[in-house]
N, C-alpha and C. Protein backbone atom coordinates (compact mmCIF):
# COMPACT_ATOMS: atom_id res chain seq x y z
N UNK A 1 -5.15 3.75 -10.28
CA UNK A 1 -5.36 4.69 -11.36
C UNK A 1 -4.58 5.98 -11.18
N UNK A 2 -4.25 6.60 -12.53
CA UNK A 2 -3.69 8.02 -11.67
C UNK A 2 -2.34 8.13 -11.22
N UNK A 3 -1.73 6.89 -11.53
CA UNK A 3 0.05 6.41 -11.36
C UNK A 3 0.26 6.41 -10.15
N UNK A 4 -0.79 6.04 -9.25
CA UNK A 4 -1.40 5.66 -7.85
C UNK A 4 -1.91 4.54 -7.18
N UNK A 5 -2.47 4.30 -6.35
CA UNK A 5 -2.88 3.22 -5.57
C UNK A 5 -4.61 3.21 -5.25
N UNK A 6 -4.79 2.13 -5.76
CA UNK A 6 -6.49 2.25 -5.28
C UNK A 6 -7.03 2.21 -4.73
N UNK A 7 -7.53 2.23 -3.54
CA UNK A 7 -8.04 2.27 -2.26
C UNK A 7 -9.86 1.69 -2.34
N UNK A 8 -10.53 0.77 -1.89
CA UNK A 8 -11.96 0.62 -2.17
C UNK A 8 -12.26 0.30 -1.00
N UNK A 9 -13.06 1.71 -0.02
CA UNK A 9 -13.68 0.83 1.01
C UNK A 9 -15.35 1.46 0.85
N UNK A 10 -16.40 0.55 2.35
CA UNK A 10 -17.45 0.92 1.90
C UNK A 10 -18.24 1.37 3.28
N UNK A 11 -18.94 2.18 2.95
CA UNK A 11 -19.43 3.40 4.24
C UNK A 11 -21.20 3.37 3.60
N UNK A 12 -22.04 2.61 4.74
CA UNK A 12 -23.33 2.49 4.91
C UNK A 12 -23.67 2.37 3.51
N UNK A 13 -22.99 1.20 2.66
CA UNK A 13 -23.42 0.74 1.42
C UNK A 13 -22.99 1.73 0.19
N UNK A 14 -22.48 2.42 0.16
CA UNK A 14 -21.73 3.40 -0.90
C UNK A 14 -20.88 3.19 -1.31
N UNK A 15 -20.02 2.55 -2.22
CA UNK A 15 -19.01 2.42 -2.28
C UNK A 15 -17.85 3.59 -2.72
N UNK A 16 -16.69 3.56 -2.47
CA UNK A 16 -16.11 5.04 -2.17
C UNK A 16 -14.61 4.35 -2.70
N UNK A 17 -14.15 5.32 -3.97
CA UNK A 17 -12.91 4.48 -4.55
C UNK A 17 -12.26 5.95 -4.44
N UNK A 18 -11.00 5.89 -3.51
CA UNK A 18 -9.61 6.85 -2.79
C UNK A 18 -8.98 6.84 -4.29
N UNK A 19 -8.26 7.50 -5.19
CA UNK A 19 -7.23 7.13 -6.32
C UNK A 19 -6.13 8.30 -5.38
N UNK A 20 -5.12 7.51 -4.99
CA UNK A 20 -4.10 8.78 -4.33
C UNK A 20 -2.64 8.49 -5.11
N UNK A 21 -2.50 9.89 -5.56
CA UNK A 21 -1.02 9.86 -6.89
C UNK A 21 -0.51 9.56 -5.38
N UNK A 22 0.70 8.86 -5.91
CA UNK A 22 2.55 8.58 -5.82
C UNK A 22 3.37 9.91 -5.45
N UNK A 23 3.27 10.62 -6.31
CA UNK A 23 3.95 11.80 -6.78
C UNK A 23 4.24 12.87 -5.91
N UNK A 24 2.97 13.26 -5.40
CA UNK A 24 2.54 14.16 -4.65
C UNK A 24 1.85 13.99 -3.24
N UNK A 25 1.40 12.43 -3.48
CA UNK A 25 1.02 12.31 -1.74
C UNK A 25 -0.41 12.89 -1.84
N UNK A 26 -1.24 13.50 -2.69
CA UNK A 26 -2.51 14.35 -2.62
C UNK A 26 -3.57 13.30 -3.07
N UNK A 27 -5.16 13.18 -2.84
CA UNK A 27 -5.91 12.85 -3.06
C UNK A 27 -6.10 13.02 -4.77
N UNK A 28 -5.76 12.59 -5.70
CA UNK A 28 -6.19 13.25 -7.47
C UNK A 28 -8.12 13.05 -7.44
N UNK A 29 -8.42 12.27 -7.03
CA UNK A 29 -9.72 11.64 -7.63
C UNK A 29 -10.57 11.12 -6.10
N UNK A 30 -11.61 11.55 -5.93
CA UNK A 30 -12.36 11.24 -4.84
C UNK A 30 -14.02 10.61 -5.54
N UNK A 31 -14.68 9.22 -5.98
CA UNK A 31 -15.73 9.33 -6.00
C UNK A 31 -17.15 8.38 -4.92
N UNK A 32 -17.69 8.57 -5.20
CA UNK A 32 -19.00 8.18 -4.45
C UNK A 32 -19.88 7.22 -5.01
């Protein structure tokens, strides 16, 4: 998402989706 790469991992049952732009190398979107 985000003209980025999706990342889905999972930490004591939470699932936790990374969206990190291309562009800039920066985190755009962090959720829980």
């Amino acid at each position: 998402g985000h003209g980025g790469d999706e990342v889905f991992i999972n930490i004591n049952g939470n699932n936790i989706e990374l969206q990190q732009a291309i562009t800039d190398g920066d985190f755009d979107s962090f959720y829980w």
